[in-house]
Protein backbone atom coordinates (compact mmCIF):
# COMPACT_ATOMS: atom_id res chain seq x y z
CA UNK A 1 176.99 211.95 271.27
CA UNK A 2 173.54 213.11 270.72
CA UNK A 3 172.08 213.93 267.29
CA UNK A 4 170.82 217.59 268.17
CA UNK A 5 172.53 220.60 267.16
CA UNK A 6 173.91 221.62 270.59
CA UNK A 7 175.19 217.95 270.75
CA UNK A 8 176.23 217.73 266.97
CA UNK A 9 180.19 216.26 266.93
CA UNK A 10 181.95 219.50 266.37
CA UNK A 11 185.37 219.53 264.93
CA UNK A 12 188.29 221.80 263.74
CA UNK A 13 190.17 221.13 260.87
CA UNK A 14 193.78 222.91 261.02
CA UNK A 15 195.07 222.75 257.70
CA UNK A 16 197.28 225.31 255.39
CA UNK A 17 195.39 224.71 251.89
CA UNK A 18 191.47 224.37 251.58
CA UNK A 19 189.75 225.07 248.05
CA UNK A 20 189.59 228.99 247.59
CA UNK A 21 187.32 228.88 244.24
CA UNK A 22 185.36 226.37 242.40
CA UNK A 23 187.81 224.09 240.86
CA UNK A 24 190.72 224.74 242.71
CA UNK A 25 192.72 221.64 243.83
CA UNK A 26 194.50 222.79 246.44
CA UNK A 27 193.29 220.66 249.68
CA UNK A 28 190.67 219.14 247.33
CA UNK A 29 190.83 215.62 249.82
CA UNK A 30 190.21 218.07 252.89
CA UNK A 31 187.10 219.45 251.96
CA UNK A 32 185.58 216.35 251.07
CA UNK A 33 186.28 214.56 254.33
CA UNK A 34 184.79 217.79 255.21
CA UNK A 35 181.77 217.57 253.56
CA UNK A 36 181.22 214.04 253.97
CA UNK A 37 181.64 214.50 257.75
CA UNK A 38 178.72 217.09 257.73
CA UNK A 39 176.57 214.91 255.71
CA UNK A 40 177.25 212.90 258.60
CA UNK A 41 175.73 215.03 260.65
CA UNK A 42 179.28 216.68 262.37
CA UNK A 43 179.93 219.96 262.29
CA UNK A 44 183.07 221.06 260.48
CA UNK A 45 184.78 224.62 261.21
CA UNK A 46 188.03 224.72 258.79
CA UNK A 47 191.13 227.05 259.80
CA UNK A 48 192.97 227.75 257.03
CA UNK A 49 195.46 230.96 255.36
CA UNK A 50 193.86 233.78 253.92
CA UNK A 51 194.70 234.18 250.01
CA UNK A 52 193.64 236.57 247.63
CA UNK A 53 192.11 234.31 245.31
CA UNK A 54 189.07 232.84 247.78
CA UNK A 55 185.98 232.99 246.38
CA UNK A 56 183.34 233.91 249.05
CA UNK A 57 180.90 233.12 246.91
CA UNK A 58 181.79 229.08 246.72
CA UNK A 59 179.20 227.08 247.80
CA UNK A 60 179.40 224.38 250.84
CA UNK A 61 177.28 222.65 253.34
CA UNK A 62 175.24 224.48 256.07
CA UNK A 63 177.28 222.40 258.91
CA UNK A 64 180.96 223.32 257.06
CA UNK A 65 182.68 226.92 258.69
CA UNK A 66 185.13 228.39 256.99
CA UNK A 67 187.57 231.00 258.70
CA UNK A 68 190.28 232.22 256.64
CA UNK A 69 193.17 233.75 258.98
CA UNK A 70 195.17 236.94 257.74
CA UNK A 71 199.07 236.94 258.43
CA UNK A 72 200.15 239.81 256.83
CA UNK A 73 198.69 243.27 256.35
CA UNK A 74 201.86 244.68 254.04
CA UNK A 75 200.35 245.48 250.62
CA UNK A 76 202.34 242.46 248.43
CA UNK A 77 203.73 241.02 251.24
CA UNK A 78 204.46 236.92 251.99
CA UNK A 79 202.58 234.83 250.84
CA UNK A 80 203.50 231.25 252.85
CA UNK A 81 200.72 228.86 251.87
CA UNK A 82 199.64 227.54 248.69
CA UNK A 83 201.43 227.79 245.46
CA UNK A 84 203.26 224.57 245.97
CA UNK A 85 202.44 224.78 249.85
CA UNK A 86 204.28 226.40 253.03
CA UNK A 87 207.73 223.91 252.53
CA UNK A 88 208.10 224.82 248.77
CA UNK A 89 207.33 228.57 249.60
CA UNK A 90 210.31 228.26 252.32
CA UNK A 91 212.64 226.34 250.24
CA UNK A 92 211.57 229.39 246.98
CA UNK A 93 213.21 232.08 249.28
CA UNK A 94 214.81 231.97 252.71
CA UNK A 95 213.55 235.60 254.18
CA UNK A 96 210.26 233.97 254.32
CA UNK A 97 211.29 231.95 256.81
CA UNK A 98 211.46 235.00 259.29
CA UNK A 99 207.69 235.68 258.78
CA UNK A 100 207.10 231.82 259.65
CA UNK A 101 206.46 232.86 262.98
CA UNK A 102 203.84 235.53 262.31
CA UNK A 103 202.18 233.15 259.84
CA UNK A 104 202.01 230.50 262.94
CA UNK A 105 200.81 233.04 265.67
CA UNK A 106 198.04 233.92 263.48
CA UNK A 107 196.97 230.18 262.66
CA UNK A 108 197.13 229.37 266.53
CA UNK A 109 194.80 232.40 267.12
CA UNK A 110 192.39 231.61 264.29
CA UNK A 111 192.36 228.51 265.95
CA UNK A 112 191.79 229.20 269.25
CA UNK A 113 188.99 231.21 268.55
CA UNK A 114 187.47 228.15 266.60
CA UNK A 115 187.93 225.97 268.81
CA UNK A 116 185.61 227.18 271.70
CA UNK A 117 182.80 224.83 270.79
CA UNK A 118 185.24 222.01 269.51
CA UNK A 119 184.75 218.47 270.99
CA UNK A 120 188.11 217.29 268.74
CA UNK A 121 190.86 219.03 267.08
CA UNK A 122 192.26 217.70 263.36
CA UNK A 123 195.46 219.01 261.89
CA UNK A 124 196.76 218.85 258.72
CA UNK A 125 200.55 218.15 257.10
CA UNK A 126 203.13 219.65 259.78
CA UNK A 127 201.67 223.30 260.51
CA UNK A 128 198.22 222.14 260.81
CA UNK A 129 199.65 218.97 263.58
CA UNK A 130 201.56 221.58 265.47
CA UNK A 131 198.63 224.10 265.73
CA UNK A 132 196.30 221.46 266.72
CA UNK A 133 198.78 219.80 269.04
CA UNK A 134 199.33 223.25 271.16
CA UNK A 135 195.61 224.18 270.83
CA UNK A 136 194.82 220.54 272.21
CA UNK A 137 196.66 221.32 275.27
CA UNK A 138 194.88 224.56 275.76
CA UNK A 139 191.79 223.69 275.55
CA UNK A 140 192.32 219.92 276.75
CA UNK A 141 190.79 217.92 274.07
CA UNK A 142 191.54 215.31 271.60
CA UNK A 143 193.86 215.70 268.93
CA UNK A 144 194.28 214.06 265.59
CA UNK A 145 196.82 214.58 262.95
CA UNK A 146 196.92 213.87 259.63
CA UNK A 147 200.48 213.41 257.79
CA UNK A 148 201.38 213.02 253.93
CA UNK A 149 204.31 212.57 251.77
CA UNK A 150 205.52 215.72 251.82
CA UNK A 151 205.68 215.45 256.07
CA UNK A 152 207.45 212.28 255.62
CA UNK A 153 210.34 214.33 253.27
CA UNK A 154 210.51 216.89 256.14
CA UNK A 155 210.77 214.62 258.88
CA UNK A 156 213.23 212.58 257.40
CA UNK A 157 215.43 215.56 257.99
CA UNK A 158 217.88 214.59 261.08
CA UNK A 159 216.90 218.58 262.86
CA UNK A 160 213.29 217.89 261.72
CA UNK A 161 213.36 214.57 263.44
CA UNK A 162 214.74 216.01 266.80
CA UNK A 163 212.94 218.88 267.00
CA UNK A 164 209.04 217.70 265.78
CA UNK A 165 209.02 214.38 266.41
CA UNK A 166 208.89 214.36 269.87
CA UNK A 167 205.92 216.91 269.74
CA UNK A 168 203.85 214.84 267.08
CA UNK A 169 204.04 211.45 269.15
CA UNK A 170 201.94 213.58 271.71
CA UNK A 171 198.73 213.04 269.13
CA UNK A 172 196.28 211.42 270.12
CA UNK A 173 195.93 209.61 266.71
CA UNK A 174 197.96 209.47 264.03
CA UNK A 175 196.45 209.26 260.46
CA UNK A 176 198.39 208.29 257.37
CA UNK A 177 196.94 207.19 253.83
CA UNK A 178 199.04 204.35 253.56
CA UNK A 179 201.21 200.91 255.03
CA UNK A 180 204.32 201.99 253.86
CA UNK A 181 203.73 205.62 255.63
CA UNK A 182 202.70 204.04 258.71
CA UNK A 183 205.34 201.65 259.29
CA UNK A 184 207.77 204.87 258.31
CA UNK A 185 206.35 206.30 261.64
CA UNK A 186 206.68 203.29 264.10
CA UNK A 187 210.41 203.76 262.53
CA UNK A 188 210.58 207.32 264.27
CA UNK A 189 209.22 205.85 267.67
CA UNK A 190 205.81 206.88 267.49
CA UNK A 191 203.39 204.23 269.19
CA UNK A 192 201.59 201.79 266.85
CA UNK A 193 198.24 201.84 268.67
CA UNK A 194 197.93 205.63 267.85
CA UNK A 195 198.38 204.99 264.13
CA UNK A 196 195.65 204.05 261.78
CA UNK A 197 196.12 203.93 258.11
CA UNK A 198 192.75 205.84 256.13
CA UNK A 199 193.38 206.34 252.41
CA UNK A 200 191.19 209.34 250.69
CA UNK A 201 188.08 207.85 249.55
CA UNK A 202 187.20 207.75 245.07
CA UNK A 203 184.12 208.87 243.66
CA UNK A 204 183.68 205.78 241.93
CA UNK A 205 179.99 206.99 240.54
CA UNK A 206 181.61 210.35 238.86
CA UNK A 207 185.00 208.74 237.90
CA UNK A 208 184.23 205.72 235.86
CA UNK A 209 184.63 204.77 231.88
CA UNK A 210 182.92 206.11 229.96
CA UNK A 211 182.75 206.62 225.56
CA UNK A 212 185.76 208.48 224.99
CA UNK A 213 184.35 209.70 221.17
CA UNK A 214 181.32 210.91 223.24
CA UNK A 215 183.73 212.16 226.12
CA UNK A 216 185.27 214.52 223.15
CA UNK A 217 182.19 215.25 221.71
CA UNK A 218 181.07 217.17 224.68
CA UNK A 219 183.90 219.26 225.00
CA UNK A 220 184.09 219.99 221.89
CA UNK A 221 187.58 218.31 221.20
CA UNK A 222 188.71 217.02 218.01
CA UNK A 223 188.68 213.16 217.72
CA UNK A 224 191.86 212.65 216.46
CA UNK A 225 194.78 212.84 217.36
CA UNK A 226 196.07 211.20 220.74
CA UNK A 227 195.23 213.07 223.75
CA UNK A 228 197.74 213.16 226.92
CA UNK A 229 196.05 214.57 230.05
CA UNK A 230 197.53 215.59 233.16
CA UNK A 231 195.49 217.32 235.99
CA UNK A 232 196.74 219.52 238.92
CA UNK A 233 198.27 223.19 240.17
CA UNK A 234 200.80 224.39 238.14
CA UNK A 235 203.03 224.88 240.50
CA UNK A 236 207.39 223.44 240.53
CA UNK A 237 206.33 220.35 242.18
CA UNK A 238 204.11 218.82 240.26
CA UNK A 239 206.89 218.39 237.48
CA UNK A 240 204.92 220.26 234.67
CA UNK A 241 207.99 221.46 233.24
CA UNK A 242 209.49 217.92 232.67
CA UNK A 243 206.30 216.83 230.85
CA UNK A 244 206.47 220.14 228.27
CA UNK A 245 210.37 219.45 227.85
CA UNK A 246 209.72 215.94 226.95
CA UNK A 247 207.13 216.77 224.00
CA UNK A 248 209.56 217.44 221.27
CA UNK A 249 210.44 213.82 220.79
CA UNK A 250 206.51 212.46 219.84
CA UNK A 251 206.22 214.72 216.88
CA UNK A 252 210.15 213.31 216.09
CA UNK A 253 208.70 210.08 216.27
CA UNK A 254 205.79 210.47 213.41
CA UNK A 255 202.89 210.86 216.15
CA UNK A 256 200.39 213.21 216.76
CA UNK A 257 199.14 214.08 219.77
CA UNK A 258 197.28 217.09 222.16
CA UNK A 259 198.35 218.17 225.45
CA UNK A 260 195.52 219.73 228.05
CA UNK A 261 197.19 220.46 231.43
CA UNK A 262 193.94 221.08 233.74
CA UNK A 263 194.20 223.11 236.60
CA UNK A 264 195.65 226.70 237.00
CA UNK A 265 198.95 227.77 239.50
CA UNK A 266 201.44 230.89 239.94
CA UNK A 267 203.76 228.77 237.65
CA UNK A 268 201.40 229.15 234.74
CA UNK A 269 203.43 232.04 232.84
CA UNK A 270 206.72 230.10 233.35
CA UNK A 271 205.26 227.25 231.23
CA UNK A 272 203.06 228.87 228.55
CA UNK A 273 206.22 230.73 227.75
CA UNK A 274 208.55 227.29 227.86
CA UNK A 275 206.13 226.28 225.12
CA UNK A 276 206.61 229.17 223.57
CA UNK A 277 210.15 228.31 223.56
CA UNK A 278 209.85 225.02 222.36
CA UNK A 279 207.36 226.20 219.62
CA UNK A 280 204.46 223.75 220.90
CA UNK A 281 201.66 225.70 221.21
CA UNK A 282 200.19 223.87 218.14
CA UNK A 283 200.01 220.95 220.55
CA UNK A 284 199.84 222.40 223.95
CA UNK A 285 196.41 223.78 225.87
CA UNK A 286 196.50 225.14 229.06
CA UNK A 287 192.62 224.17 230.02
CA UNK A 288 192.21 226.05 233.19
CA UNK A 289 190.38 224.80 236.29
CA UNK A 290 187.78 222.28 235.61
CA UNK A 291 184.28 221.98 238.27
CA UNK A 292 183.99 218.91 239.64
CA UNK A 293 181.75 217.37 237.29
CA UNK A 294 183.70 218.31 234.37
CA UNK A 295 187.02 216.57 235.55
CA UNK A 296 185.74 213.39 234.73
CA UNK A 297 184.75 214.01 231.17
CA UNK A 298 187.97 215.46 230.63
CA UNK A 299 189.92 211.99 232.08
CA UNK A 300 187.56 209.75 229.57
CA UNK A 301 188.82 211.89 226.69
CA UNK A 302 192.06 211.28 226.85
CA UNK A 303 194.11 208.08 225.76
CA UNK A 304 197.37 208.58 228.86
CA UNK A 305 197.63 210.29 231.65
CA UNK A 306 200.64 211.65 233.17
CA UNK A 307 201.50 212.58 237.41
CA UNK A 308 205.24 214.39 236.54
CA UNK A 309 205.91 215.30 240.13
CA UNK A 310 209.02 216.11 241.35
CA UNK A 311 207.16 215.53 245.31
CA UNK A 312 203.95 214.08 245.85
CA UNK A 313 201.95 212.61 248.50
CA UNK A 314 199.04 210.33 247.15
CA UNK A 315 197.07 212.50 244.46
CA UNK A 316 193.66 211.87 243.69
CA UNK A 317 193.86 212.94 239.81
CA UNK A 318 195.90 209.54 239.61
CA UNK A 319 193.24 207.42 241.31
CA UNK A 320 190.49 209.68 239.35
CA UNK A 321 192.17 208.89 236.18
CA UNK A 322 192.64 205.17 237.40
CA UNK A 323 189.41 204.69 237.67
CA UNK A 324 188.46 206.26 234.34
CA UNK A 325 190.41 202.99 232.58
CA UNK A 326 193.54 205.70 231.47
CA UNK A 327 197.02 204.33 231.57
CA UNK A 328 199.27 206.32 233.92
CA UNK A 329 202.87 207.33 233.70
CA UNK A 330 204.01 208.59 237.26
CA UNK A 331 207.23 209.74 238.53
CA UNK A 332 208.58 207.42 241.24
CA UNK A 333 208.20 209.75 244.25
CA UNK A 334 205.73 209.57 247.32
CA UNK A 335 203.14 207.43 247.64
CA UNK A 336 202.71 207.04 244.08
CA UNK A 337 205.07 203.96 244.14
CA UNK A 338 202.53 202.43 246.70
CA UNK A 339 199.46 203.44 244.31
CA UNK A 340 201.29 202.13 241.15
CA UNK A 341 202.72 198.83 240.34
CA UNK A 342 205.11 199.36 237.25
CA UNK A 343 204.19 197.63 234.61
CA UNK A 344 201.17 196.33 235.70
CA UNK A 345 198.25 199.18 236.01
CA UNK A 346 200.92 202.00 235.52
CA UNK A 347 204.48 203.21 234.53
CA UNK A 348 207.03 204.10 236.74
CA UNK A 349 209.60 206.33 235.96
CA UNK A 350 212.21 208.63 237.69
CA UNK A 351 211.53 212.24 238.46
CA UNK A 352 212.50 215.31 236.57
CA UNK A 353 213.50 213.13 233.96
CA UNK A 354 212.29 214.57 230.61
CA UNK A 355 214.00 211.85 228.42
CA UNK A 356 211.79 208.82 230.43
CA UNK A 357 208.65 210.60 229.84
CA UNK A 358 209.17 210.96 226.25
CA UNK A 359 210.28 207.27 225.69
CA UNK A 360 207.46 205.57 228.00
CA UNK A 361 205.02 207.89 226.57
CA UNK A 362 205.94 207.19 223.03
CA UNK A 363 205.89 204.08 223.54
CA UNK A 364 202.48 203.78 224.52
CA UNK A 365 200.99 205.90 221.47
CA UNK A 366 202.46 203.43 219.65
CA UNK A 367 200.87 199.89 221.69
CA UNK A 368 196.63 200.54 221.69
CA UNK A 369 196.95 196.69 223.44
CA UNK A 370 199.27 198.01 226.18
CA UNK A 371 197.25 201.01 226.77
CA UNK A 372 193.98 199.16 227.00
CA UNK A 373 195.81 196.86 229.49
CA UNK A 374 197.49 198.81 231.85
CA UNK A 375 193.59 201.23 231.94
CA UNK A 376 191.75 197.77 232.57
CA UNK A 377 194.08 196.64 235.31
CA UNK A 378 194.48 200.57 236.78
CA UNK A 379 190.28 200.36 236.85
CA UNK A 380 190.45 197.10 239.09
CA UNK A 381 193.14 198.09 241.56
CA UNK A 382 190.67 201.84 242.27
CA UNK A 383 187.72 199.39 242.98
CA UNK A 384 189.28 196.94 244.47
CA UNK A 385 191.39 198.86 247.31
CA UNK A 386 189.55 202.03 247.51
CA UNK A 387 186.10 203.30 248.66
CA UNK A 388 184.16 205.95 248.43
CA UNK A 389 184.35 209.18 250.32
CA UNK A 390 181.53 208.59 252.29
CA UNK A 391 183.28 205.21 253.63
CA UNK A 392 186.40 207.07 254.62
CA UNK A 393 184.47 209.89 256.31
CA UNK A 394 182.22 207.30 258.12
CA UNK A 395 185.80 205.66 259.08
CA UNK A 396 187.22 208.83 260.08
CA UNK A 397 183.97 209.60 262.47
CA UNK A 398 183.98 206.62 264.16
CA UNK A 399 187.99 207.28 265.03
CA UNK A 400 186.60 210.68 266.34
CA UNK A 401 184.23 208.53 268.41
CA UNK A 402 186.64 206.55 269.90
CA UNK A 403 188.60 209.27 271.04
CA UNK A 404 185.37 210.69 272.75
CA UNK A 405 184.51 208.02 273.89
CA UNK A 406 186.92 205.66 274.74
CA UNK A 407 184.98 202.42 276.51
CA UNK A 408 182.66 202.40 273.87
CA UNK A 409 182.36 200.25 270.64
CA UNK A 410 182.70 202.00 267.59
């Protein structure tokens, strides 16, 4: 593959959620194997849904396309991707379901049109593997796909299994971000030499300890009382609600603490008015979306941090926050038991369960040692089983290459 631009390794990414403003964390790990990939001198052209809240105005690099596909023109009509993502948008309300189809037509078309100077196609979760798989056999070329968690849940369905299996062993390569995951798949027949294991990569320069008086000072927080962090879409999933229910019991308990949920979602209203309900504002802040470079300040202020999904694949915030020494208190779902080792750089506990947060959270207010422990340990697991993003996108090109060019030594 030559370096010039008519040469330039030109991919598609398929995938139904890709940043649509500054800050937004939907499909965060997409875009930067995206933008890592152009810094490494690829060209990038991203199909993804249309939604009302893209920002045109976001900035990316010159070699990164963006084409954002329409799939309905009815004023208020369906929206299938993001808030939560296409299977919790099914699951919300079953008439969606019969504007799948539309929704699916239009990615394919998006996609074909893309895909006219493509040398490789990339899909991502289930749509994104199915678009790329029947666009790979149009336009005969390489296909990779790229499954998560959530895929797993789905496939692990016995009408799932029959039905998309088959098709997804027809990938060329399939990428997962982690053993368990990968031996999950050789379970469901699909061949081992297609499957390569690529976790997302950590900005260990960003994310990293730093003074959490200073980390306040900055952002104008007060330097008090305990601060609990959590960071993602407020959407069902990600267990918010669990997290807010299970705040009564610290002020019970003589402790005072703050609550910033970063990050924004459709499920915003819902929780501002459960703490309404519970009469927590006094301790609650709904923060908003944070820019990159803010995230990390945010992470080094606070003394826990908290991953209350009800379904998750392998979220960044947790390595993020890992890697900013915080102790972690996850839910026991997805790859999150892979990431965490109870006890030992994290806590464990069972989803939706509002009664375990409060007690392990407590619990830790109350133990400074255990806190600094389980943050120290946390910080050495990041660095010592994670790289950065330009590692994993230098990976992920030389895969591509390999594909290309099969004979030669990558």
């Amino acid at each position: 593959m030559g370096s010039g631009q008519e040469n330039r390794l030109t991919v598609v990414f398929l995938t139904t959620s890709f940043p649509r403003f500054a800050g937004d964390f939907a499909g965060t790990f997409v875009y930067r194997f995206a933008e890592e990939l152009c810094r490494l001198n690829c060209r990038i052209e991203v199909v993804s849904p249309h939604n009302p809240e893209v920002s045109p105005s976001t900035p990316h690099p010159e070699n990164l396309k963006i084409r954002r596909f329409l799939y309905t023109w009815v004023p208020g009509g369906p929206r299938l991707a993001y808030r939560g993502g296409l299977p919790a948008q099914l699951k919300g309300n079953p008439l969606r379901w019969l504007w799948l189809p539309v929704f699916m037509i239009a990615f394919f078309l998006s996609g074909l049109a893309a895909s006219r100077r493509a040398h490789l196609l990339h899909g991502f979760w289930l749509p994104g593997a199915l678009v790329a798989l029947l666009l790979g056999a149009t336009r005969n070329l390489p296909v990779v796909i790229h499954l998560w968690g959530s895929d797993f849940k789905v496939l692990g369905l016995p009408i799932a299994a029959r039905l998309l299996v088959p098709l997804l062993r027809r990938a060329d390569t399939i990428i997962c971000e982690g053993e368990p995951f990968a031996q999950s798949l050789e379970k469901m027949g699909f061949p081992e030499n297609r499957i390569r294991v690529l976790p997302n990569g950590v900005d260990l320069d960003a994310f990293s300890p730093q003074d959490r008086a200073a980390a306040r000072q900055t952002l104008g927080l007060p330097p008090d009382p305990l601060t609990i962090v959590t960071v993602g879409s407020l959407s069902p999933h990600k267990g918010q609600e669990y997290l807010i229910r299970s705040l009564p019991e610290i002020p019970r308990s003589g402790l005072m603490f703050r609550l910033y949920l970063i990050g924004d979602g459709e499920y915003r209203p819902q929780l501002q008015s459960l703490v309404d309900e519970l009469k927590l504002n006094d301790y609650v802040t709904f923060a908003g979306t944070k820019k990159t470079d803010e995230v990390p300040l945010w992470l080094n202020a606070a003394d826990i941090f908290v991953q209350p999904s009800l379904s998750e694949g392998n979220p960044n915030a947790v390595l993020e926050a890992m890697a900013c020494g915080l102790p972690i208190v996850a839910t026991r779902t997805g790859g999150l038991p892979q990431m965490i080792e109870d006890g030992v750089d994290g806590i464990l506990i069972a989803p939706a369960s509002a009664g375990d947060l409060a007690r392990q959270i407590i619990a830790l207010m109350q133990e400074p040692d255990r806190r600094k422990k389980l943050g120290a340990n946390g910080l050495h697991t990041v660095r010592a089983r994670y790289a950065s993003w330009k590692t994993q996108a230098e990976i992920l090109k030389a895969m591509y290459l390999s594909l290309l060019n099969p004979g030669s030594a990558t």
